[in-house]
PDB file of N, CA and C in Angstrom:
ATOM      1  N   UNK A   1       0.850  -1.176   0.000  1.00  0.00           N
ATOM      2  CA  UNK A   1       0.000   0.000   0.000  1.00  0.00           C
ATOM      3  C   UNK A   1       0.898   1.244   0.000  1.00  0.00           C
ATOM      4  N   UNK A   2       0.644   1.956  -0.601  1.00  0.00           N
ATOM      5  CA  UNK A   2       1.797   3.523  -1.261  1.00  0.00           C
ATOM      6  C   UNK A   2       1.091   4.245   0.196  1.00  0.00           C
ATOM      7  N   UNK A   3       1.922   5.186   0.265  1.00  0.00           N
ATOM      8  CA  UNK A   3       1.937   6.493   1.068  1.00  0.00           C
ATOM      9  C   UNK A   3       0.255   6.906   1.699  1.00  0.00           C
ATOM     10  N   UNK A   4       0.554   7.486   0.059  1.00  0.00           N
ATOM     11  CA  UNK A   4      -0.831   7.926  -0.348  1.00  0.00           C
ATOM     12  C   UNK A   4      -1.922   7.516  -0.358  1.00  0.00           C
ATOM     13  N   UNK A   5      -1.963   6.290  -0.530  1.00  0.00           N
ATOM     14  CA  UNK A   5      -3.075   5.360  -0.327  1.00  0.00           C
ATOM     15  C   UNK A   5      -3.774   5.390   1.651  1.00  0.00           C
ATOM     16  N   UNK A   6      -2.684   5.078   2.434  1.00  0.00           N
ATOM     17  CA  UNK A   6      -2.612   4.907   3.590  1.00  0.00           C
ATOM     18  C   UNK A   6      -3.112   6.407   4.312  1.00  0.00           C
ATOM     19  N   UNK A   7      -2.706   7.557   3.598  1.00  0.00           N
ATOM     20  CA  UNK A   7      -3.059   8.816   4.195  1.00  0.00           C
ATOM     21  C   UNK A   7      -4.547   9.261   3.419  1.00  0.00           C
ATOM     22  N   UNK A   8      -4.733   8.618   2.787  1.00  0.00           N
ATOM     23  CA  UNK A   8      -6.208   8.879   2.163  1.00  0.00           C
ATOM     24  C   UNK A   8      -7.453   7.747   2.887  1.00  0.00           C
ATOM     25  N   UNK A   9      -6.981   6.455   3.566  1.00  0.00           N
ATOM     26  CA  UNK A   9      -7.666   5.821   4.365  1.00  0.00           C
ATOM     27  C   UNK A   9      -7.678   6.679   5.844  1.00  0.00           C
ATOM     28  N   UNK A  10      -6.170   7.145   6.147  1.00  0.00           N
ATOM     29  CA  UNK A  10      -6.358   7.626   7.605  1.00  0.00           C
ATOM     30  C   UNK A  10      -6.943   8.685   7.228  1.00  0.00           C
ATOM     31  N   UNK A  11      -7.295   9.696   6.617  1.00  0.00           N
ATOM     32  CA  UNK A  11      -7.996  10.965   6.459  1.00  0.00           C
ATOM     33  C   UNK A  11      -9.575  10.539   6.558  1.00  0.00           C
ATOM     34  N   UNK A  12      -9.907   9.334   5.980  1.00  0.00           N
ATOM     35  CA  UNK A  12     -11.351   8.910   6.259  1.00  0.00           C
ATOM     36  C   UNK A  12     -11.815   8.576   7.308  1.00  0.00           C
ATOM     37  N   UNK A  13     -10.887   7.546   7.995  1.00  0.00           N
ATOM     38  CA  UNK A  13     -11.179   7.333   9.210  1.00  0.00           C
ATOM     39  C   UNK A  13     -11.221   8.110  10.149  1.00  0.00           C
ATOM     40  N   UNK A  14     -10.660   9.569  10.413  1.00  0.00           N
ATOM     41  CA  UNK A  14     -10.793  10.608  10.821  1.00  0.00           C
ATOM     42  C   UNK A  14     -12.088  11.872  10.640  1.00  0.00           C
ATOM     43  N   UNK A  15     -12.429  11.219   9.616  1.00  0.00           N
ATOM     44  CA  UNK A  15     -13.460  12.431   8.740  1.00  0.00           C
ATOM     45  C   UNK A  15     -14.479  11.573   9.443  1.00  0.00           C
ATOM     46  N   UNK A  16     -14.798  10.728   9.743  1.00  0.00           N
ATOM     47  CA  UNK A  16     -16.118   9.699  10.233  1.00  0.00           C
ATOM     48  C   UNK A  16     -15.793  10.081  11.755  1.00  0.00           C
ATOM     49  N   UNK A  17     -14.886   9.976  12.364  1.00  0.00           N
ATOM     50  CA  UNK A  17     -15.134   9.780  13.908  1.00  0.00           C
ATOM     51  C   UNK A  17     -15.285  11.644  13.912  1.00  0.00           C
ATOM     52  N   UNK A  18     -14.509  12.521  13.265  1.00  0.00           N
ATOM     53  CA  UNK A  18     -15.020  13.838  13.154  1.00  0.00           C
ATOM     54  C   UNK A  18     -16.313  14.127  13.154  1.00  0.00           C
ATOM     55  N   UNK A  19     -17.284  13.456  12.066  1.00  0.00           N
ATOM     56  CA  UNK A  19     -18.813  13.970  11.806  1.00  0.00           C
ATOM     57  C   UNK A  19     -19.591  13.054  12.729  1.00  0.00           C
ATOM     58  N   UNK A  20     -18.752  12.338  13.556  1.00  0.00           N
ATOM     59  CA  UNK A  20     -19.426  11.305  14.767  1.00  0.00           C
ATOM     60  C   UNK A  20     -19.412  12.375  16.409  1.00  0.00           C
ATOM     61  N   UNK A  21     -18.603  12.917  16.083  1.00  0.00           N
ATOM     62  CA  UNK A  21     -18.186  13.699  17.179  1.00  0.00           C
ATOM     63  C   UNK A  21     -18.799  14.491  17.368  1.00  0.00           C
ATOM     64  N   UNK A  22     -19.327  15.457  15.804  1.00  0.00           N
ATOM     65  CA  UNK A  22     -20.109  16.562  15.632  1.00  0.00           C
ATOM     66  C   UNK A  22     -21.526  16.414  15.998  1.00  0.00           C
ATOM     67  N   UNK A  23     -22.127  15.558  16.058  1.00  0.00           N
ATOM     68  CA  UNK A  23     -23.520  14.996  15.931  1.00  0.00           C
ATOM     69  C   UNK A  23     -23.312  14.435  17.675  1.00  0.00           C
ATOM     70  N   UNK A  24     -22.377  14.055  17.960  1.00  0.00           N
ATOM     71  CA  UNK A  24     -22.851  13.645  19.076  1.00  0.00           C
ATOM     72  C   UNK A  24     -22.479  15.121  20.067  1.00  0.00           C
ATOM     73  N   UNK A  25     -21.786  16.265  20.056  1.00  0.00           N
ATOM     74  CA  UNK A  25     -21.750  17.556  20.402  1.00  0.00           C
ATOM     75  C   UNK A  25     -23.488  17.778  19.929  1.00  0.00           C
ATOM     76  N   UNK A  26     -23.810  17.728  19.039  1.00  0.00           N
ATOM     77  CA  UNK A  26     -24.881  18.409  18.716  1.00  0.00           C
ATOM     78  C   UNK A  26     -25.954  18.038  19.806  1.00  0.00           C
ATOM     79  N   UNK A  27     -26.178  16.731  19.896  1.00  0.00           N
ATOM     80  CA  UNK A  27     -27.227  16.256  20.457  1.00  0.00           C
ATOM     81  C   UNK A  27     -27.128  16.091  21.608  1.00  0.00           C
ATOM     82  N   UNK A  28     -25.889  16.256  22.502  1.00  0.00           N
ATOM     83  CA  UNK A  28     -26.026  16.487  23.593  1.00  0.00           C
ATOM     84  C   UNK A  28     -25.971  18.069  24.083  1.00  0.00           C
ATOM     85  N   UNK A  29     -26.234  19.237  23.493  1.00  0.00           N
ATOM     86  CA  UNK A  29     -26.478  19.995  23.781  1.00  0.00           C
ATOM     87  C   UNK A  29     -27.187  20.536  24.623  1.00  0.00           C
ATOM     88  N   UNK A  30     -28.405  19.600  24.059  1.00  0.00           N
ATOM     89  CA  UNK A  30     -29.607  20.107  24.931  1.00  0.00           C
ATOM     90  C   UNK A  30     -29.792  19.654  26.824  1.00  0.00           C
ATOM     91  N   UNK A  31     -29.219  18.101  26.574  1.00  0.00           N
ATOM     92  CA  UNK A  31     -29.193  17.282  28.105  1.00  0.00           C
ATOM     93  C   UNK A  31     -27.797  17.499  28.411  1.00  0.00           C
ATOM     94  N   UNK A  32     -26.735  17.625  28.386  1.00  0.00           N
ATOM     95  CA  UNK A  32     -25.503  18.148  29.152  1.00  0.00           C
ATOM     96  C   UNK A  32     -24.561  18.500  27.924  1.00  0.00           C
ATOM     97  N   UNK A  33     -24.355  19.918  28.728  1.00  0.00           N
ATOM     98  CA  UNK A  33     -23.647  20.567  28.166  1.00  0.00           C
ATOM     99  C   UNK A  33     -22.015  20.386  28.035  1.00  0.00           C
ATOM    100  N   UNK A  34     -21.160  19.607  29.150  1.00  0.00           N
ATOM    101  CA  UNK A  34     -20.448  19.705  29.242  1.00  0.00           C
ATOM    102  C   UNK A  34     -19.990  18.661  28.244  1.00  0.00           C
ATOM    103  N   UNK A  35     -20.672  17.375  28.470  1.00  0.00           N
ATOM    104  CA  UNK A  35     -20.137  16.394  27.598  1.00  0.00           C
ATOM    105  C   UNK A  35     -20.429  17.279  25.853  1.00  0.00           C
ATOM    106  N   UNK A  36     -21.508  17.884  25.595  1.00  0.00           N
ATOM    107  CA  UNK A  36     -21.056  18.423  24.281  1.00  0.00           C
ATOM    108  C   UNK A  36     -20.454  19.218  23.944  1.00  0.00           C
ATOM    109  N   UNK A  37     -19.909  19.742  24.940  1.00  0.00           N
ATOM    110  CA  UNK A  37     -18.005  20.068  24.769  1.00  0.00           C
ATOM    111  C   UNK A  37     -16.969  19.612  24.740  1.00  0.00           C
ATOM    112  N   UNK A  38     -17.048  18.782  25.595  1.00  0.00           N
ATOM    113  CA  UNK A  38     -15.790  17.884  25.349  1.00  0.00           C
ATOM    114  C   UNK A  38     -15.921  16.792  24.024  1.00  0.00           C
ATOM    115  N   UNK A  39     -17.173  16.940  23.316  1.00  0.00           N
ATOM    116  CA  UNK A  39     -17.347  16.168  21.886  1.00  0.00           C
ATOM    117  C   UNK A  39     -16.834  17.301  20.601  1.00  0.00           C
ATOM    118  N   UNK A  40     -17.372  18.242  21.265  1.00  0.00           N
ATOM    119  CA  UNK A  40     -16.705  19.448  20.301  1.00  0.00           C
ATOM    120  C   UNK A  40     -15.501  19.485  20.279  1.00  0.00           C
ATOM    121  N   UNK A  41     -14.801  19.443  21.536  1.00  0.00           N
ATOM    122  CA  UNK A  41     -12.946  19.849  21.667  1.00  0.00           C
ATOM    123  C   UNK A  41     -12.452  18.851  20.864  1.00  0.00           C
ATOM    124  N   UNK A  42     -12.930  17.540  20.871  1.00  0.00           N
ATOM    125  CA  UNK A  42     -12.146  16.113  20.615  1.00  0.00           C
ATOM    126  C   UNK A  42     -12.435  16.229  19.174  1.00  0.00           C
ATOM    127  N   UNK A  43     -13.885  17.124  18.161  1.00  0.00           N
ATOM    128  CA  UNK A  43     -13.949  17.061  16.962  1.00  0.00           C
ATOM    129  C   UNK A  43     -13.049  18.190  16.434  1.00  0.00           C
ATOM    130  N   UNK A  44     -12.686  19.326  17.207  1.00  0.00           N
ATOM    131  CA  UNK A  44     -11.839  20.384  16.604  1.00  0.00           C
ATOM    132  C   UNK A  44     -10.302  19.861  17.230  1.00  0.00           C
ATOM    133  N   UNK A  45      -9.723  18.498  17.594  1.00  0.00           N
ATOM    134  CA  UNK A  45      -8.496  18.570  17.467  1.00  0.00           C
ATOM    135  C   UNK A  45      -8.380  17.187  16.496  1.00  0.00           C
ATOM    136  N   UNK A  46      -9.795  16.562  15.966  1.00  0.00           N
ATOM    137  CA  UNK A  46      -9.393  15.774  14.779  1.00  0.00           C
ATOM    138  C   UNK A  46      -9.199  16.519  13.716  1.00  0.00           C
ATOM    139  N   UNK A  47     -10.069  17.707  14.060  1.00  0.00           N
ATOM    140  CA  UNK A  47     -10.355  18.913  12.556  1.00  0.00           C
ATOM    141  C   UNK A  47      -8.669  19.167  12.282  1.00  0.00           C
ATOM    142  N   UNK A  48      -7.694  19.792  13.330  1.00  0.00           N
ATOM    143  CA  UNK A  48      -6.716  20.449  13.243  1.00  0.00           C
ATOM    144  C   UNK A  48      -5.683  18.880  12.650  1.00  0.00           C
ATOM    145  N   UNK A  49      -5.969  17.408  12.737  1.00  0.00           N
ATOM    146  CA  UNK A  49      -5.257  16.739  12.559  1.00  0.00           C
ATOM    147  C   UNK A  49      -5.838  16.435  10.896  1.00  0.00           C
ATOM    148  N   UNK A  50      -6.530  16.590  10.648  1.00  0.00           N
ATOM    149  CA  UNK A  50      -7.409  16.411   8.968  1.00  0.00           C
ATOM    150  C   UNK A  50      -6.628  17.332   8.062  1.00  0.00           C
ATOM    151  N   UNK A  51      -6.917  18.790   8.676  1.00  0.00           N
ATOM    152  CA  UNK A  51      -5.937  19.579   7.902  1.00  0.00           C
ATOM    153  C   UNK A  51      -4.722  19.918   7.807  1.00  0.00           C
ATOM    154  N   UNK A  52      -4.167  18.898   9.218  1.00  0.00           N
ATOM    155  CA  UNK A  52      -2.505  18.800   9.170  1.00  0.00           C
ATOM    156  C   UNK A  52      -2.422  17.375   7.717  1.00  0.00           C
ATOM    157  N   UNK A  53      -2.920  16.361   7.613  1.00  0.00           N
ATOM    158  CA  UNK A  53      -2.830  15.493   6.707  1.00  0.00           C
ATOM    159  C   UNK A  53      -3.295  16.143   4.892  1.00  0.00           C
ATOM    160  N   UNK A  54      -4.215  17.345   5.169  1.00  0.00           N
ATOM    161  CA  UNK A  54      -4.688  17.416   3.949  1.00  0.00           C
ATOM    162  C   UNK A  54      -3.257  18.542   3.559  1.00  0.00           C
ATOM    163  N   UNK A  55      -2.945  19.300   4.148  1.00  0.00           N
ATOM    164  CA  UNK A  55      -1.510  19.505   3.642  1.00  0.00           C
ATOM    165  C   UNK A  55      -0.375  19.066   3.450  1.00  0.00           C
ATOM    166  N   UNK A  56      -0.208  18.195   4.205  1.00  0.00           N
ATOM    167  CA  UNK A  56       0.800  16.991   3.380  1.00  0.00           C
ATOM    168  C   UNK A  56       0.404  15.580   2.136  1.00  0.00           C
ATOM    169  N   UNK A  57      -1.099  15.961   1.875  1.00  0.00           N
ATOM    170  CA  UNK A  57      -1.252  14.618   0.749  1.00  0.00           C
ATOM    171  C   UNK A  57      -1.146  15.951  -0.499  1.00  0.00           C
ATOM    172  N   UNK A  58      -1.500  17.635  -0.236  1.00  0.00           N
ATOM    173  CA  UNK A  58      -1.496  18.184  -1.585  1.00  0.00           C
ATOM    174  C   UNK A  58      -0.221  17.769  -2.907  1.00  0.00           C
ATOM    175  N   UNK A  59      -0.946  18.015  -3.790  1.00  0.00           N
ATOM    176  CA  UNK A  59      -0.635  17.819  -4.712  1.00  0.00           C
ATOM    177  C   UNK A  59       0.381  19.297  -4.777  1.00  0.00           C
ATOM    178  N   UNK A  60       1.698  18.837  -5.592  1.00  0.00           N
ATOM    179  CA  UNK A  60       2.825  19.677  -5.710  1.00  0.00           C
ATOM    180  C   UNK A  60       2.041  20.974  -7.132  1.00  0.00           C
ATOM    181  N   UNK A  61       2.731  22.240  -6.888  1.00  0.00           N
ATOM    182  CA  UNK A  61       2.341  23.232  -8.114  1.00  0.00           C
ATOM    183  C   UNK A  61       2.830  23.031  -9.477  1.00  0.00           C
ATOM    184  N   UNK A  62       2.071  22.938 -10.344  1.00  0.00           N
ATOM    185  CA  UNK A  62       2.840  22.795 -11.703  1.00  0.00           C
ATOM    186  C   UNK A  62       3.589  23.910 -12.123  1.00  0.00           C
ATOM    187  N   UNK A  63       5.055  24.379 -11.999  1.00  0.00           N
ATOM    188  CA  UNK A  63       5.637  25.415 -12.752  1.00  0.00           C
ATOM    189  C   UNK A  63       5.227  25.705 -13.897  1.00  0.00           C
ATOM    190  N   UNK A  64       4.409  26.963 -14.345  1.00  0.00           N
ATOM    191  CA  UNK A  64       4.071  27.947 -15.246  1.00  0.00           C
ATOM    192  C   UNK A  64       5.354  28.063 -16.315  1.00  0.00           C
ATOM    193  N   UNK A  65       5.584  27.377 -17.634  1.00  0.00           N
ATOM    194  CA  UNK A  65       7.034  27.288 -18.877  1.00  0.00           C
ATOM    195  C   UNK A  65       6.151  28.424 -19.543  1.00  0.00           C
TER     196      UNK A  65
END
């Protein structure tokens, strides 16, 4: 399995427990607040690890000849 392959599975598996995180922040909003914060914190430090990976899978700039 290439690089790339492996950082495009871990970016998914991250993107799911992310929009798992979000929904479960959401819905505990209403019955405790605290736990849907600490679902929020845990989805904004997968967020900050998604876009640490989505800048290292970019694609390089094509030099302008």
């Amino acid at each position: 399995m290439s690089n790339s392959s492996k950082i495009k599975e871990h970016k998914n598996k991250l993107l799911k427990q992310y929009k798992q995180l979000i929904e479960d922040a959401y819905n505990f909003r209403q019955t405790d607040s605290a736990l849907s914060d600490i679902s929020e914190y845990r989805a904004l430090k997968l967020l900050d690890q998604l876009n640490r990976l989505n800048f290292l899978s970019r694609e390089p700039l094509q030099s302008v000849s």
